[in-house]
C-alpha atoms as a PDB file:
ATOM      1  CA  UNK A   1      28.614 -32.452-121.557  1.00  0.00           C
ATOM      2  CA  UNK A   2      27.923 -28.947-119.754  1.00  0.00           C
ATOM      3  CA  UNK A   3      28.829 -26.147-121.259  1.00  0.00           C
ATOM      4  CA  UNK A   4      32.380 -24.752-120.399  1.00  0.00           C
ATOM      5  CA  UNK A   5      31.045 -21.394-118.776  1.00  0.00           C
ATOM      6  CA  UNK A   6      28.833 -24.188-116.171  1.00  0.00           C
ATOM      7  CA  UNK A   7      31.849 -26.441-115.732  1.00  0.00           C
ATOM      8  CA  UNK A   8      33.377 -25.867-112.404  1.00  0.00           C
ATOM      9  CA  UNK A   9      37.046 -25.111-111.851  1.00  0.00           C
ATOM     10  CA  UNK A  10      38.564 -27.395-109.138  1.00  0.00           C
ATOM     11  CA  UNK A  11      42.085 -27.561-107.223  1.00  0.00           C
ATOM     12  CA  UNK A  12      41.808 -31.155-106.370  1.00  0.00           C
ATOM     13  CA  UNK A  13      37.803 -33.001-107.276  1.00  0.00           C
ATOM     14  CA  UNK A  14      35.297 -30.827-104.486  1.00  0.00           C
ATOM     15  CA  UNK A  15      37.433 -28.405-103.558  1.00  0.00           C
ATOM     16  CA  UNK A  16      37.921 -24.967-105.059  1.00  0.00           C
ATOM     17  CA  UNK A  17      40.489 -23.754-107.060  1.00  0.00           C
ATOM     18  CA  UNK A  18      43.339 -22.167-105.760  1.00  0.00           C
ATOM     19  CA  UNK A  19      46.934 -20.847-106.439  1.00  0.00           C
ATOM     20  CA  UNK A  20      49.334 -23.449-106.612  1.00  0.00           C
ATOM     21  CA  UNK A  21      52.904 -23.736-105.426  1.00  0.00           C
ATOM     22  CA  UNK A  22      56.319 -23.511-107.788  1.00  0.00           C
ATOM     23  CA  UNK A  23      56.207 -27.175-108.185  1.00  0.00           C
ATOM     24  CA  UNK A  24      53.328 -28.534-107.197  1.00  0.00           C
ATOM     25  CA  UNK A  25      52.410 -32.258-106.796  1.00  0.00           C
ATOM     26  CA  UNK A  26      49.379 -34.375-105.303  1.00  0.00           C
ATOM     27  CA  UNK A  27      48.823 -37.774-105.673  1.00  0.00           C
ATOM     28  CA  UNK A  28      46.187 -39.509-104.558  1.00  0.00           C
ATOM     29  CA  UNK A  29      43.861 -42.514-105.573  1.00  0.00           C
ATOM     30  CA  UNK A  30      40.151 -41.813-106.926  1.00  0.00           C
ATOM     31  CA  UNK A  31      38.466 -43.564-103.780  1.00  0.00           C
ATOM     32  CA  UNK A  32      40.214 -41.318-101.777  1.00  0.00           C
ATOM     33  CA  UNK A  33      37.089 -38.972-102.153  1.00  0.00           C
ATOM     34  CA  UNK A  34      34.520 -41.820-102.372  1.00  0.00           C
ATOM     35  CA  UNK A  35      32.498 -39.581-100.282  1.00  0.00           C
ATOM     36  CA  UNK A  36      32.517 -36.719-102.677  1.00  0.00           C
ATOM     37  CA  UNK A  37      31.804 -38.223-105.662  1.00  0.00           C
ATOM     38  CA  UNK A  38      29.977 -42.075-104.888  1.00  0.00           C
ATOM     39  CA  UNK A  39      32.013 -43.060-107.938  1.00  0.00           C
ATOM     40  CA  UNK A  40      30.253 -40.359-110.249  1.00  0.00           C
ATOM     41  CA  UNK A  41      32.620 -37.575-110.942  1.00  0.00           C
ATOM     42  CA  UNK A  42      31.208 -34.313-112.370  1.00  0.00           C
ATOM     43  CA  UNK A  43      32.785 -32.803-115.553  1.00  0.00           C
ATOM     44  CA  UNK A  44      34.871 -30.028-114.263  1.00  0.00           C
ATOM     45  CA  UNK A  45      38.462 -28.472-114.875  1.00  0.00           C
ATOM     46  CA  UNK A  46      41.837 -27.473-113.614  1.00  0.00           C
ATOM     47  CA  UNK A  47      43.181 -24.170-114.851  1.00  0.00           C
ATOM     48  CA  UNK A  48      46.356 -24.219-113.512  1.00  0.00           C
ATOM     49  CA  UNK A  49      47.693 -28.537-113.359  1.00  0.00           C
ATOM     50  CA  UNK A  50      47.729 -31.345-115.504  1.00  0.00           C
ATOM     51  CA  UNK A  51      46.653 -34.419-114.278  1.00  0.00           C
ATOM     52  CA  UNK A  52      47.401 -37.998-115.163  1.00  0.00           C
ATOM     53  CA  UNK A  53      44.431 -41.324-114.127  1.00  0.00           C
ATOM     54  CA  UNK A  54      45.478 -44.679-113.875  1.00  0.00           C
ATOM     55  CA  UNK A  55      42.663 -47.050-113.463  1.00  0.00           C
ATOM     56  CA  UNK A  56      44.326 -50.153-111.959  1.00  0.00           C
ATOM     57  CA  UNK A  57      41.267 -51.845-111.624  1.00  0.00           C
ATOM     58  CA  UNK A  58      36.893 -51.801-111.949  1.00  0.00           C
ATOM     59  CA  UNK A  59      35.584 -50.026-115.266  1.00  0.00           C
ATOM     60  CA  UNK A  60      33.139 -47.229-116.259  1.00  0.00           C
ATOM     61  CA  UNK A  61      32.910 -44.703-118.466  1.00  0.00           C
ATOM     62  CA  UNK A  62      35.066 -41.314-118.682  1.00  0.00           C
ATOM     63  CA  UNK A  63      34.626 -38.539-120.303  1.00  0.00           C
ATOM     64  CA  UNK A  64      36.921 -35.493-122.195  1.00  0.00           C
ATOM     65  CA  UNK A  65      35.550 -32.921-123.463  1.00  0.00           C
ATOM     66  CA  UNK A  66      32.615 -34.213-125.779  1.00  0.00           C
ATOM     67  CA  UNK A  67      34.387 -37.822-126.054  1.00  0.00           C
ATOM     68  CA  UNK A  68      33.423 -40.622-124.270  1.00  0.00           C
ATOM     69  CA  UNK A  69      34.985 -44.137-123.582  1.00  0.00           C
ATOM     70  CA  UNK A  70      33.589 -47.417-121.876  1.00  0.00           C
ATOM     71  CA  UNK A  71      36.443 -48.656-120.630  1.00  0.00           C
ATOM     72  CA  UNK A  72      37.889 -51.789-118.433  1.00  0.00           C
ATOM     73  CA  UNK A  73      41.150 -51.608-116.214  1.00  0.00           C
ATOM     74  CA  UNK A  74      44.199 -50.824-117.241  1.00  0.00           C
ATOM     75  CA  UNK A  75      43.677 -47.608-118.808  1.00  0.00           C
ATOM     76  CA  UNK A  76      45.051 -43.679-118.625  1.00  0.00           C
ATOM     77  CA  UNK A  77      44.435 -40.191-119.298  1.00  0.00           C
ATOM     78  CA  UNK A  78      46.445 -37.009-119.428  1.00  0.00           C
ATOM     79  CA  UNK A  79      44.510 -34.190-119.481  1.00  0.00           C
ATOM     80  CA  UNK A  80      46.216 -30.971-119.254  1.00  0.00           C
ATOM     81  CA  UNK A  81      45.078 -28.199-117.979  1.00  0.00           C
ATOM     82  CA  UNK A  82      41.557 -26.571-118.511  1.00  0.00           C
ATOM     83  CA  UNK A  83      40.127 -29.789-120.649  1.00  0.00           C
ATOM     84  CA  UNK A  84      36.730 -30.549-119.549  1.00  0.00           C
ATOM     85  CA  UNK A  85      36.685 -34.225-117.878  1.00  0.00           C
ATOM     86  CA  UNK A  86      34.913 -36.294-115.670  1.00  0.00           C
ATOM     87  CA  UNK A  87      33.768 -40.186-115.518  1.00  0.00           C
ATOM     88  CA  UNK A  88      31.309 -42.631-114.125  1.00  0.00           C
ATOM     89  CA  UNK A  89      32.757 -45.802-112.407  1.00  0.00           C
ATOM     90  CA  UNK A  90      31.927 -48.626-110.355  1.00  0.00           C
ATOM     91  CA  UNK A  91      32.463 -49.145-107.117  1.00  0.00           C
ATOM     92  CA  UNK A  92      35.054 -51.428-107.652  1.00  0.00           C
ATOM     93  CA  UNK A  93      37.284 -49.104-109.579  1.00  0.00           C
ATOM     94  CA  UNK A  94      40.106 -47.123-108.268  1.00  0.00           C
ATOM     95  CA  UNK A  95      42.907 -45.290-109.886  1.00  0.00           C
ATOM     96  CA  UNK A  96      45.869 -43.189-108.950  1.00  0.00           C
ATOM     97  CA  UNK A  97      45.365 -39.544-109.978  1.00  0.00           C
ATOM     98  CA  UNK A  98      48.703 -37.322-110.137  1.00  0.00           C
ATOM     99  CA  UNK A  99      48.570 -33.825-110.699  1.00  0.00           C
ATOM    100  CA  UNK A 100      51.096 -31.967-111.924  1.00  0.00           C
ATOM    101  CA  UNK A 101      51.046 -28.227-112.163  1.00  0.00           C
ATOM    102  CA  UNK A 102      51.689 -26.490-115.068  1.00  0.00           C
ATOM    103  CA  UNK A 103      55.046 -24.887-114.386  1.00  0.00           C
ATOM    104  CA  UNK A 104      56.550 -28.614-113.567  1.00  0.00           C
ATOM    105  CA  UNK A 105      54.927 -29.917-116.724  1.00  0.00           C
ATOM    106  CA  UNK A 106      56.538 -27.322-118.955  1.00  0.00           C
ATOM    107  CA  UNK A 107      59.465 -28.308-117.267  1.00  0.00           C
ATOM    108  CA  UNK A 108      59.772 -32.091-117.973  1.00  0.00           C
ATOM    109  CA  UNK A 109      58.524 -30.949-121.821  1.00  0.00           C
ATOM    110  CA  UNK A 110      62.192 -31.875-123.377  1.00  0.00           C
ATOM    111  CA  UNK A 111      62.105 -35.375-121.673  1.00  0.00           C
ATOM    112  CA  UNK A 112      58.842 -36.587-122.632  1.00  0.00           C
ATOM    113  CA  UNK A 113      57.471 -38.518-125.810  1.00  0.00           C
ATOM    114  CA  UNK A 114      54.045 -37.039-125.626  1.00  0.00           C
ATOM    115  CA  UNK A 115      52.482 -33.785-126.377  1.00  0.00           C
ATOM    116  CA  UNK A 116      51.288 -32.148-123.245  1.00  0.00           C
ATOM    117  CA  UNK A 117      49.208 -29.867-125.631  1.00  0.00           C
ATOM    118  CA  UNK A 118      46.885 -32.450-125.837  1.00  0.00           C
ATOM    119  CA  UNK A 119      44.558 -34.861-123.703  1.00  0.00           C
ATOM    120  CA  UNK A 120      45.397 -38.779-123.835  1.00  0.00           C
ATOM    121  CA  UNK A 121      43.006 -41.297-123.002  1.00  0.00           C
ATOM    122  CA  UNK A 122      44.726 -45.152-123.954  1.00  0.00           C
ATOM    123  CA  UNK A 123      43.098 -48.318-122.827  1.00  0.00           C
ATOM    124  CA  UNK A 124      45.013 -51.846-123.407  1.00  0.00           C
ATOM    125  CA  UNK A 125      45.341 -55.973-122.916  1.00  0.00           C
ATOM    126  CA  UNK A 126      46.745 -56.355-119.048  1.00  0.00           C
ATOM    127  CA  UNK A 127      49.168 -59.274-120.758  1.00  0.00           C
ATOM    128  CA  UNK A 128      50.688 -56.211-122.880  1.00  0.00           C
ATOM    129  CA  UNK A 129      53.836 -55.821-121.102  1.00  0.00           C
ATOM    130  CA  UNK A 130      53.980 -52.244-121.258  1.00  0.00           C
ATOM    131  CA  UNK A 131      50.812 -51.995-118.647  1.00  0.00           C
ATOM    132  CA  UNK A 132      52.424 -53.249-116.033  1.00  0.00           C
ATOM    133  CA  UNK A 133      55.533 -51.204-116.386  1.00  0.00           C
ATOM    134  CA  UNK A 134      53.107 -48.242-116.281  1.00  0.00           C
ATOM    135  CA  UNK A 135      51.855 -49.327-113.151  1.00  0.00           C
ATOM    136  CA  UNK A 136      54.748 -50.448-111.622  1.00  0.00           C
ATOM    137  CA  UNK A 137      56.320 -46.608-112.144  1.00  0.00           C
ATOM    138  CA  UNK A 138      52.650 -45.159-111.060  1.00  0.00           C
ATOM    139  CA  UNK A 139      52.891 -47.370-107.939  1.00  0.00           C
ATOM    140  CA  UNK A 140      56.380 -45.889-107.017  1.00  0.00           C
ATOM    141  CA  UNK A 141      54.676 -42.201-107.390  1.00  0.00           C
ATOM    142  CA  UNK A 142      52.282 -42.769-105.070  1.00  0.00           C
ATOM    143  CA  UNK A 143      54.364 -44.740-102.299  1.00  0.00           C
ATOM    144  CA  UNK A 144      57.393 -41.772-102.807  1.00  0.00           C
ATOM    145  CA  UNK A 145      54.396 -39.134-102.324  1.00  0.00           C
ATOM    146  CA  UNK A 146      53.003 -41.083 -98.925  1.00  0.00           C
ATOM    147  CA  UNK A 147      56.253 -40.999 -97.858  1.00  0.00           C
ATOM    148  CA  UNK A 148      57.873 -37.421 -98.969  1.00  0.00           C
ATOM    149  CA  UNK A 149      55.325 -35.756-100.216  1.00  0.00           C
ATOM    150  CA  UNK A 150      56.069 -33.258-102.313  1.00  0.00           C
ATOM    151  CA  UNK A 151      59.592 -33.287-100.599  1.00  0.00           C
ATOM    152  CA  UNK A 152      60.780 -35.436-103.319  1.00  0.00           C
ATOM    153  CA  UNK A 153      59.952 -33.369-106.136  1.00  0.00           C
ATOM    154  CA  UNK A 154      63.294 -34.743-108.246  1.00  0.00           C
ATOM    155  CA  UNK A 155      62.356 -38.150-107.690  1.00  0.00           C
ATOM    156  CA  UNK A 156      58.931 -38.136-108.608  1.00  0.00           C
ATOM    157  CA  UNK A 157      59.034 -35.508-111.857  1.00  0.00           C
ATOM    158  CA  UNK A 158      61.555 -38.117-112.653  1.00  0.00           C
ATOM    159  CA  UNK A 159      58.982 -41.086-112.635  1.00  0.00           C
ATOM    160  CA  UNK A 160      56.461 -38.759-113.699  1.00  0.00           C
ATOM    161  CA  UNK A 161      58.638 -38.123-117.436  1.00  0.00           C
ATOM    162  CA  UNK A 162      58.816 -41.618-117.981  1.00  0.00           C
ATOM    163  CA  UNK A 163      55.385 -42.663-117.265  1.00  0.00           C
ATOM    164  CA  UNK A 164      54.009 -39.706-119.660  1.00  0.00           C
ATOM    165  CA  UNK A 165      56.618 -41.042-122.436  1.00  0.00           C
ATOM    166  CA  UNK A 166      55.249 -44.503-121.915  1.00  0.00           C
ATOM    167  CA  UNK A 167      52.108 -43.415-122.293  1.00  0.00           C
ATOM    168  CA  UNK A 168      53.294 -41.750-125.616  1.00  0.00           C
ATOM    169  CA  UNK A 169      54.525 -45.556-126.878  1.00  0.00           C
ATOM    170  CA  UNK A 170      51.274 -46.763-126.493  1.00  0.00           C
ATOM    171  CA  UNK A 171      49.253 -47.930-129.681  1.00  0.00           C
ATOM    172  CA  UNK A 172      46.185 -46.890-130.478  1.00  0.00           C
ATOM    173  CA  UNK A 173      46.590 -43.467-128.648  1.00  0.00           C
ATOM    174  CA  UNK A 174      43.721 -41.232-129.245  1.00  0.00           C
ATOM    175  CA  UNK A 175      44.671 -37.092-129.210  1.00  0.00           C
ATOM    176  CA  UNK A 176      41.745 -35.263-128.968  1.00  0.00           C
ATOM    177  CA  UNK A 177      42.247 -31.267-130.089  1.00  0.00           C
ATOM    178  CA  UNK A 178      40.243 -28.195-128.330  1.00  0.00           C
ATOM    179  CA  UNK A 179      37.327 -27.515-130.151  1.00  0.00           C
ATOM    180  CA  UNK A 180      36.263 -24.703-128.538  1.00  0.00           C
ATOM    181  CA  UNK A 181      37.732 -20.797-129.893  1.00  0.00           C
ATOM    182  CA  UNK A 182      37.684 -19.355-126.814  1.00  0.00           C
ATOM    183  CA  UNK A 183      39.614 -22.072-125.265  1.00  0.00           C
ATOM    184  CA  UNK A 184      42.222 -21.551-128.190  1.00  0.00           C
ATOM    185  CA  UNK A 185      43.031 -18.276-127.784  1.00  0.00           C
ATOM    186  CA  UNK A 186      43.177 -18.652-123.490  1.00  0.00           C
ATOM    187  CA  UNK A 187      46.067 -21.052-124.779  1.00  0.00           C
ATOM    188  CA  UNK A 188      47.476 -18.983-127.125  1.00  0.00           C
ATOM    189  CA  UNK A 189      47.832 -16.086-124.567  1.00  0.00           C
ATOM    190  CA  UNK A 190      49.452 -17.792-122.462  1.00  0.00           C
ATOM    191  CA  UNK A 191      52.128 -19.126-124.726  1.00  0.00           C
ATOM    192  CA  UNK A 192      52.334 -15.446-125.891  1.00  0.00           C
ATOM    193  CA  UNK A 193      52.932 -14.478-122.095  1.00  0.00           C
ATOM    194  CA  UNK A 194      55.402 -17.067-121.691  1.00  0.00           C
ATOM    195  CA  UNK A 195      57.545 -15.718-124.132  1.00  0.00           C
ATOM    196  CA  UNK A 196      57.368 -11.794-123.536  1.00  0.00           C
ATOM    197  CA  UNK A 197      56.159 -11.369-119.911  1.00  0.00           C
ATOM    198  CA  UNK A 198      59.820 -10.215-119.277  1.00  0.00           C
ATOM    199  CA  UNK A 199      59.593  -6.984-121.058  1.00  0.00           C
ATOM    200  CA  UNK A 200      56.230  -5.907-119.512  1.00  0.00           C
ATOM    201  CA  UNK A 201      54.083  -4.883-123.037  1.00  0.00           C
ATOM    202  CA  UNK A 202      50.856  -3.295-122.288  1.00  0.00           C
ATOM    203  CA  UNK A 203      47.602  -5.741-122.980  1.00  0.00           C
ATOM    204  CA  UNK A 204      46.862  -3.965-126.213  1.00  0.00           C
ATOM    205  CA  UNK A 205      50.092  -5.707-127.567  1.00  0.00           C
ATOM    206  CA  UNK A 206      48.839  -8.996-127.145  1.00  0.00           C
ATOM    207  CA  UNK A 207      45.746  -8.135-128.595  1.00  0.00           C
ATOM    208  CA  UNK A 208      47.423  -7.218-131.450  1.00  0.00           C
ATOM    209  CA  UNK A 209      49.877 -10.385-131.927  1.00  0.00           C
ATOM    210  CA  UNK A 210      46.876 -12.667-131.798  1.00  0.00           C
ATOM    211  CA  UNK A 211      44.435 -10.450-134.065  1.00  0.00           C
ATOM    212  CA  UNK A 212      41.831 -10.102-131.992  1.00  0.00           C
ATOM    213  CA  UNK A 213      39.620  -7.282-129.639  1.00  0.00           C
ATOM    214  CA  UNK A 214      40.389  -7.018-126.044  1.00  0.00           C
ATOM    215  CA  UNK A 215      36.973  -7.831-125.013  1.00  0.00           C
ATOM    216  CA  UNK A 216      37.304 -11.327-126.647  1.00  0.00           C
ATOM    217  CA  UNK A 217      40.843 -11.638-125.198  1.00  0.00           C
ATOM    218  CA  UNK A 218      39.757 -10.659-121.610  1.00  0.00           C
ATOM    219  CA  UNK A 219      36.628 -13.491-122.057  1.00  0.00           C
ATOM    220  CA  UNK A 220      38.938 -15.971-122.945  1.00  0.00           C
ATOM    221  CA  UNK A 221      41.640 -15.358-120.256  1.00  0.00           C
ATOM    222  CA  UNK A 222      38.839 -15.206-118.026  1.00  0.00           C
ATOM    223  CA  UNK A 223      37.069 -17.410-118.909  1.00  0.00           C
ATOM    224  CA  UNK A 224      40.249 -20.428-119.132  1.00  0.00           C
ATOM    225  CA  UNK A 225      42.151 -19.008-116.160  1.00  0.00           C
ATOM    226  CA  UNK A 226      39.875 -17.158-114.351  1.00  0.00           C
ATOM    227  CA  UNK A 227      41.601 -13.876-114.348  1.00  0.00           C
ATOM    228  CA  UNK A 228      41.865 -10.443-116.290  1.00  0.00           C
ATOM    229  CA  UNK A 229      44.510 -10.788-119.164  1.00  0.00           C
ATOM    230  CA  UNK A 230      46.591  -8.417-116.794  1.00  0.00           C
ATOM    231  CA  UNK A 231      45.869 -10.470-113.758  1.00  0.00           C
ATOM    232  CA  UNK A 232      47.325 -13.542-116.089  1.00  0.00           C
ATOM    233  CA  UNK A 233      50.656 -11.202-117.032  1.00  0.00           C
ATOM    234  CA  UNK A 234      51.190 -10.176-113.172  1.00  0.00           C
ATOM    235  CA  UNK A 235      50.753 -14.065-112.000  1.00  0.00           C
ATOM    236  CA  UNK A 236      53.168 -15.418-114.266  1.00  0.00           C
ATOM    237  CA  UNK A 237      55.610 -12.354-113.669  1.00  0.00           C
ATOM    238  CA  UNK A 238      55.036 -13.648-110.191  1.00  0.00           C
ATOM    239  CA  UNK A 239      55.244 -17.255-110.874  1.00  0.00           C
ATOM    240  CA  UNK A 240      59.121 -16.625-112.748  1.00  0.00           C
ATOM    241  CA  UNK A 241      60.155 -14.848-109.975  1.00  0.00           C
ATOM    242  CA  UNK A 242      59.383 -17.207-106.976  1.00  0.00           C
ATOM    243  CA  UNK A 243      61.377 -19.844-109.291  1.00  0.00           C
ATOM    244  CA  UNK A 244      63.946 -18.029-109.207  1.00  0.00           C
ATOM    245  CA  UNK A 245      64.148 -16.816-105.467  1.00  0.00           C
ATOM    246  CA  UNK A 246      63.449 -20.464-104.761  1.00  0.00           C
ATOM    247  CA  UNK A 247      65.810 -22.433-106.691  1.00  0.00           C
ATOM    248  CA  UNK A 248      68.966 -20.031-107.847  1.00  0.00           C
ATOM    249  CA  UNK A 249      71.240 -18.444-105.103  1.00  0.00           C
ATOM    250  CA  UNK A 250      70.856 -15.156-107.354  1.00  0.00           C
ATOM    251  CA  UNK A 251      70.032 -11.879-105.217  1.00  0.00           C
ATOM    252  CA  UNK A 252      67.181  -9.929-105.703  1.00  0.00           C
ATOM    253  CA  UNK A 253      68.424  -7.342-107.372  1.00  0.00           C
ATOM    254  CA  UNK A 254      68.714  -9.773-110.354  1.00  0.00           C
ATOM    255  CA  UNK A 255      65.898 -11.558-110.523  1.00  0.00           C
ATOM    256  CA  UNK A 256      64.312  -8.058-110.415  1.00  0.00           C
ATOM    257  CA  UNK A 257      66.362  -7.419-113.777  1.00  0.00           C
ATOM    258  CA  UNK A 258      65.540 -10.689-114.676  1.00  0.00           C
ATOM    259  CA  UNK A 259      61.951 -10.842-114.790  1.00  0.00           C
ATOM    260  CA  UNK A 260      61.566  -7.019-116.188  1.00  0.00           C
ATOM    261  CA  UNK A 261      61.991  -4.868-113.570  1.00  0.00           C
ATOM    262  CA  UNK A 262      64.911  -2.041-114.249  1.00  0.00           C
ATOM    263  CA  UNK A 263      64.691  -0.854-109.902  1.00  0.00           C
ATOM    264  CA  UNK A 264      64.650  -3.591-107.699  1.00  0.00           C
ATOM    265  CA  UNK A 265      62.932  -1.568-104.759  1.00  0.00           C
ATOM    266  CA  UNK A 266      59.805  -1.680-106.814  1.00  0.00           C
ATOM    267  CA  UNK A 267      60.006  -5.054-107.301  1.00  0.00           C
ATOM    268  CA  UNK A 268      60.144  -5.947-103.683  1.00  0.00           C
ATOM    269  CA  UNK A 269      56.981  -3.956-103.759  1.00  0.00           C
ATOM    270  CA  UNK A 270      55.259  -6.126-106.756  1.00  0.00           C
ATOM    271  CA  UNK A 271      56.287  -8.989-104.805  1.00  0.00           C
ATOM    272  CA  UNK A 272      55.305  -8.234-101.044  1.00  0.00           C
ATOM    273  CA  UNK A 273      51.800  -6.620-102.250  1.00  0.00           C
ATOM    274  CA  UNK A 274      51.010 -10.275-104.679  1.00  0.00           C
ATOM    275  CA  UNK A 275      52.982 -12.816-102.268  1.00  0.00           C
ATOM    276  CA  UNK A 276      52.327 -11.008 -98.441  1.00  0.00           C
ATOM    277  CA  UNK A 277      55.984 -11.217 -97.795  1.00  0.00           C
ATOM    278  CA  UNK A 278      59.166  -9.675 -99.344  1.00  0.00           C
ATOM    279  CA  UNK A 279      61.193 -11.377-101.209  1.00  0.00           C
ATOM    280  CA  UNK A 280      64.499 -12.418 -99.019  1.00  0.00           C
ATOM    281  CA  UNK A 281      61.827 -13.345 -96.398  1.00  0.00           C
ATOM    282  CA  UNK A 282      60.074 -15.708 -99.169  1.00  0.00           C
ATOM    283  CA  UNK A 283      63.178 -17.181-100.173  1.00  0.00           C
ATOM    284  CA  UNK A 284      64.274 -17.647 -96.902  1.00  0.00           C
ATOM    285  CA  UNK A 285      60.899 -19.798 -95.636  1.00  0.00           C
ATOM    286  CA  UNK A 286      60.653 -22.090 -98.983  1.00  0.00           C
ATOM    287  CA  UNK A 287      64.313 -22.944 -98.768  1.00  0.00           C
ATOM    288  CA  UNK A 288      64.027 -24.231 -95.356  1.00  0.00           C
ATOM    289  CA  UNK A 289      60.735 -26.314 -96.859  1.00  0.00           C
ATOM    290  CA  UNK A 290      62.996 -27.475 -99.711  1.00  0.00           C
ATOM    291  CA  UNK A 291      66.024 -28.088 -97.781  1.00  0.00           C
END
């Protein structure tokens, strides 16, 4: 497999990465972009969604990280976020793909029976009763997305839990850890971030919680995110506060407090200069979308 620093960061397979929603969700089936990939995708990442792969029928050969499987239908992945992956099928083969970003996944953690940490890839018997429960549920995610879209958010992170704690039933499940350092400590940061972004420490402080320089820090937040370790605090400063705005009926002036910010003018500031709009005007337009 390429090595990570040649491995391409991708939204959806061929098209570039890009900021994602509160919430995101895209479903779509692997022949969907036939004309992309001719049934030979490239190994490449997501820095910022999880996705799960269903192969419902065909076989190939798919790849994580510097594992490979030959594999038949049924079978399914999770591979969260920045894990190298990619596969070779024929043409054949097709396969729902849902991704999930990472703000739902860390959401649904509590309710599912499988470590989200870690990539997944499970093949099985089609007489095994449990495969066609998992594509029964997968099939219901993909005709509530045709229909909804991401409209019906509730419904489908609902399907979504159980078809990741299915997957965590399975026998024979194979976990495969990071094995890259620089990959480890991206992770780490950002667990580190989750916890303290609120009281807005300086980037030397999480240098010195994970015992390490802030040139290899920087690398690795670069290099798993693609952004400055204080690009990574401001987007997930960001990222808490357009939760907020978009599902809580609290007023500004405490999610300002909320997220770290003692005056609540200069948050409006943060917010307008990183979002393009202030925040009552934000709230206002994505709770007409969700409404």
């Amino acid at each position: 497999m390429a090595t990570r620093s040649d491995v391409p960061n991708f939204f959806v397979y061929g098209e570039p990465s890009r900021s994602l929603d509160v919430g995101f969700l895209h479903v779509e089936t692997v022949m969907e972009r036939k004309t992309l990939h001719f049934g030979h995708v490239s190994p490449h990442k997501h820095p910022l969604m999880g996705q799960i792969t269903y192969w419902f029928q065909g076989s190939g050969t798919y790849r994580i990280e510097d594992q490979t499987w030959n594999f038949s239908a049924p079978a399914v992945s999770f591979v969260p976020s920045n894990v190298v992956h990619g596969f070779d099928v024929d043409e054949q083969s097709d396969a729902i793909v849902v991704s999930v970003s990472d703000d739902m996944l860390k959401a649904i953690v509590p309710q599912v029976a499988l470590n989200l940490d870690l990539p997944t890839f499970l093949t099985g018997q089609p007489a095994d009763p449990i495969w066609p429960k998992l594509g029964t549920l997968l099939d219901m995610v993909a005709e509530d997305y045709r229909d909804r879209g991401a409209d019906g958010e509730q419904v489908l992170c609902g399907l979504i839990s159980v078809v990741l704690s299915l997957m965590g039933r399975i026998g024979g499940r194979v976990a495969l850890p990071s094995t890259s350092a620089t990959v480890s400590l991206g992770l780490a940061l950002r667990r580190l971030i989750d916890l303290h972004y609120r009281k807005d420490w300086p980037v030397g402080a999480y240098v010195n919680l994970l015992a390490t320089t802030p040139h290899l820090l920087d690398k690795a937040a670069r290099e798993v995110f693609g952004l400055s370790v204080k690009e990574l605090l401001l987007e997930r400063r960001t990222l808490e506060a357009k939760r907020l705005l978009m599902f809580t009926v609290r007023s500004v002036e405490d999610i300002a407090g909320e997220i770290g910010f003692e005056d609540p003018a200069y948050f409006s500031r943060f917010f307008r200069k990183r979002t393009g709009e202030a925040p009552a005007a934000w709230r206002r337009r994505h709770s007409q979308a969700v409404s």
